[in-house]
C-alpha atoms as a PDB file:
ATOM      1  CA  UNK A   1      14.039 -17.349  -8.152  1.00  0.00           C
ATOM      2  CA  UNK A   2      13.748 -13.874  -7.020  1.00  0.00           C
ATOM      3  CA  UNK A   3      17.033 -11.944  -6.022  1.00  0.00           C
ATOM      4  CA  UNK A   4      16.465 -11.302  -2.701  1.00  0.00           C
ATOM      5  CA  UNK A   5      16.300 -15.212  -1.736  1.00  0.00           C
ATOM      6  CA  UNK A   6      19.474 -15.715  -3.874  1.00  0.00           C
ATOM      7  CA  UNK A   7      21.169 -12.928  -2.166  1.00  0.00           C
ATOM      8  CA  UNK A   8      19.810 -13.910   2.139  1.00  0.00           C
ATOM      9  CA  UNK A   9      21.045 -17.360   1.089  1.00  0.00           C
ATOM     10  CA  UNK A  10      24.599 -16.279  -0.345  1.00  0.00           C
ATOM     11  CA  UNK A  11      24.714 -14.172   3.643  1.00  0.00           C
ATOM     12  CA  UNK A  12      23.713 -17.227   5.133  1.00  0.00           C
ATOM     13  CA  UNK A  13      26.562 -19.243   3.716  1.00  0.00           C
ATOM     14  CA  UNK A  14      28.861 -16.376   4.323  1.00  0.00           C
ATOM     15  CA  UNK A  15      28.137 -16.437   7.938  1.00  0.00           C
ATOM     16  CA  UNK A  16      27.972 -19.580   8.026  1.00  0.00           C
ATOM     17  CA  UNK A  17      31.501 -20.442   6.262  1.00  0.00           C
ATOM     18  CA  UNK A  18      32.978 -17.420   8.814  1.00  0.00           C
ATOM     19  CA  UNK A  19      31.693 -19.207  11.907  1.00  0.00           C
ATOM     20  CA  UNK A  20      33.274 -22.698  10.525  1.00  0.00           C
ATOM     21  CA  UNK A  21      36.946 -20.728   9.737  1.00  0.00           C
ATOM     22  CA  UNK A  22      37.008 -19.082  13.225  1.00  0.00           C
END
């Protein structure tokens, strides 16, 4: 799995889990 995918995916849940806590 290339690193880019890993790393847009690890954002994604980042924004993702900040949306859900605010």
């Amino acid at each position: 799995m290339p690193v880019e995918i890993i790393h847009s995916e690890s954002i994604i849940k980042a924004s993702c889990f900040r949306n859900v806590k605010v």
